[in-house]
Protein backbone atom coordinates (compact mmCIF):
# COMPACT_ATOMS: atom_id res chain seq x y z
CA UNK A 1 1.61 -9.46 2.96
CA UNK A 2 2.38 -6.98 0.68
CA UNK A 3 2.54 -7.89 -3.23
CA UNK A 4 6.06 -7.10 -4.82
CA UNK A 5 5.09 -4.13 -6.89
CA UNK A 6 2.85 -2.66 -3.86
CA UNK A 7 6.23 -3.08 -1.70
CA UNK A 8 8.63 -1.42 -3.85
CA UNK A 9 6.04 1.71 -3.98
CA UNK A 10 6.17 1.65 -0.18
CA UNK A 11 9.93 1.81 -0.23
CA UNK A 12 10.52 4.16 -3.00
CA UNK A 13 8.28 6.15 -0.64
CA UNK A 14 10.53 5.64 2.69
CA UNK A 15 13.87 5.37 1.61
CA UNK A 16 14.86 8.76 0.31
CA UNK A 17 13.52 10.68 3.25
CA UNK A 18 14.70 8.44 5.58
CA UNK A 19 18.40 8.23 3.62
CA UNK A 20 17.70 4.78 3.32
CA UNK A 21 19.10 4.65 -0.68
CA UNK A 22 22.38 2.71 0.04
CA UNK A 23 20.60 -0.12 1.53
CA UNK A 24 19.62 -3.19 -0.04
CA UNK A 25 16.29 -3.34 -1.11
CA UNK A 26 14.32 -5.00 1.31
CA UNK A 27 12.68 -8.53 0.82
CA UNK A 28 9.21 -8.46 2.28
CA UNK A 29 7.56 -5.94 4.73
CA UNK A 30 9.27 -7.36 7.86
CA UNK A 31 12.62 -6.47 6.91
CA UNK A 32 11.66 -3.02 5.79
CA UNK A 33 10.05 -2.05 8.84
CA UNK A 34 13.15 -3.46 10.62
CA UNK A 35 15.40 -1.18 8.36
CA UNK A 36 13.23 1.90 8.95
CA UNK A 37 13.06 1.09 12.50
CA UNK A 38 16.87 0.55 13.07
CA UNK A 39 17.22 4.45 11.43
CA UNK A 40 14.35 6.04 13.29
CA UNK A 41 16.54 4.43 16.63
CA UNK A 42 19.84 6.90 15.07
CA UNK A 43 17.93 9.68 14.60
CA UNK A 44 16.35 9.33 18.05
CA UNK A 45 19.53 9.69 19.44
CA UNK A 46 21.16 12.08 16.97
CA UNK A 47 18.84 14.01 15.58
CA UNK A 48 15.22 14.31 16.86
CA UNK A 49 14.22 17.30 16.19
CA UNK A 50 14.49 16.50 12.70
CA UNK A 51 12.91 13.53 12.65
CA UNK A 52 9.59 15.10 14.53
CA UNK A 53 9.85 17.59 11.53
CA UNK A 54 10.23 14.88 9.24
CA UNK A 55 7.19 12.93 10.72
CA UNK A 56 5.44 16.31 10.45
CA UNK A 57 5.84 16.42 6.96
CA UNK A 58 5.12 12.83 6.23
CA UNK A 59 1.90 13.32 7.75
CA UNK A 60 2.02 11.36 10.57
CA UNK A 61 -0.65 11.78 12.84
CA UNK A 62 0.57 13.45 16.52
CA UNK A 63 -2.33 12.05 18.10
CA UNK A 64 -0.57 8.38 17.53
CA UNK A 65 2.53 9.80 17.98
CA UNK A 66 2.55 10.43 21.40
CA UNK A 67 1.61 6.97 22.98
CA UNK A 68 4.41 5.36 21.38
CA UNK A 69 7.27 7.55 22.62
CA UNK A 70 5.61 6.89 26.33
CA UNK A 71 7.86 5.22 28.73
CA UNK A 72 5.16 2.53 28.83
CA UNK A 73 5.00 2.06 25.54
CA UNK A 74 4.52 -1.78 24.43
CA UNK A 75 7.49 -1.54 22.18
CA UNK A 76 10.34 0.52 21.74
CA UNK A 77 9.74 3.86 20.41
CA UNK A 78 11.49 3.53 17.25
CA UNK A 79 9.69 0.33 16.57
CA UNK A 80 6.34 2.10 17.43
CA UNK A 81 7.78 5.11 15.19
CA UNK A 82 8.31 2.84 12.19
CA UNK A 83 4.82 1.25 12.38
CA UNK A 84 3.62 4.48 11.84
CA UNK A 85 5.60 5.49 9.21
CA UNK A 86 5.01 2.21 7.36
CA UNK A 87 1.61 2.51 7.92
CA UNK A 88 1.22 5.97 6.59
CA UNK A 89 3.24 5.46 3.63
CA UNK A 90 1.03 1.82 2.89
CA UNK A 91 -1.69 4.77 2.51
CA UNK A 92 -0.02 6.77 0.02
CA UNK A 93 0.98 4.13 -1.97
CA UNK A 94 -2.12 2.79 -2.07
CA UNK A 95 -3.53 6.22 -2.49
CA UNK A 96 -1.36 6.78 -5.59
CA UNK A 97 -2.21 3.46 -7.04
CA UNK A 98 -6.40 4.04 -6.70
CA UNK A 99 -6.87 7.79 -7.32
CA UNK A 100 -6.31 9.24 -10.58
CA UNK A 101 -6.23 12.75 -10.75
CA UNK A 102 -8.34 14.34 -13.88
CA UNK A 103 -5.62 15.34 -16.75
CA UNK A 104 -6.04 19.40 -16.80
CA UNK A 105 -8.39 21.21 -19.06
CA UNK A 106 -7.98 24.84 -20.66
CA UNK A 107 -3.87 24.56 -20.25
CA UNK A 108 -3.24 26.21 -23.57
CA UNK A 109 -0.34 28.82 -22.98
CA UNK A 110 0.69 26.55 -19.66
CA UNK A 111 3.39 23.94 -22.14
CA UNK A 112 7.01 24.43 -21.79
């Protein structure tokens, strides 16, 4: 389970790309992959070009991309989509929250 602070990081980090802004913040982790899955479903239908670009650019892997949009798949492809979205984004988040980057040295002339 995801602490409250950790899941609001996660979701800042979906919702914009995923035009997920008007919705209610989500509760816990289960409703947000439900939210992310139910768009992922849309744009599967509408729009999935862009949403193999926008998985492109998220950095999700291809290599675990593929087995979930197999007609054999265990679960429905935008459920298997989601799970890897959520899962990449967890990273980030947790990424963002552990690695520090060192402030810049030798920036005179750089200010605004």
């Amino acid at each position: 389970m995801m602490s409250d602070d950790f899941l609001q990081q996660t979701t800042d980090l979906i919702r914009e790309p995923f035009e997920l802004e008007a919705a209610p913040p989500p509760a816990n982790e289960e409703e947000l992959l439900r939210m992310l899955a139910d768009r992922i479903g849309d744009m599967l239908e509408t729009q999935p070009e862009y949403l193999m670009s926008m998985l492109y650019r998220l950095d999700v892997l291809e290599r675990k991309i593929r087995p979930v949009m197999q007609p054999d798949a265990p679960e429905p492809a935008n459920w298997g989509l989601a799970r890897l979205v959520l899962e990449r984004q967890k990273q980030r988040a947790h990424t963002k929250r552990t690695v520090k980057p060192k402030p810049l040295e030798d920036m005179e002339g750089w200010e605004w």
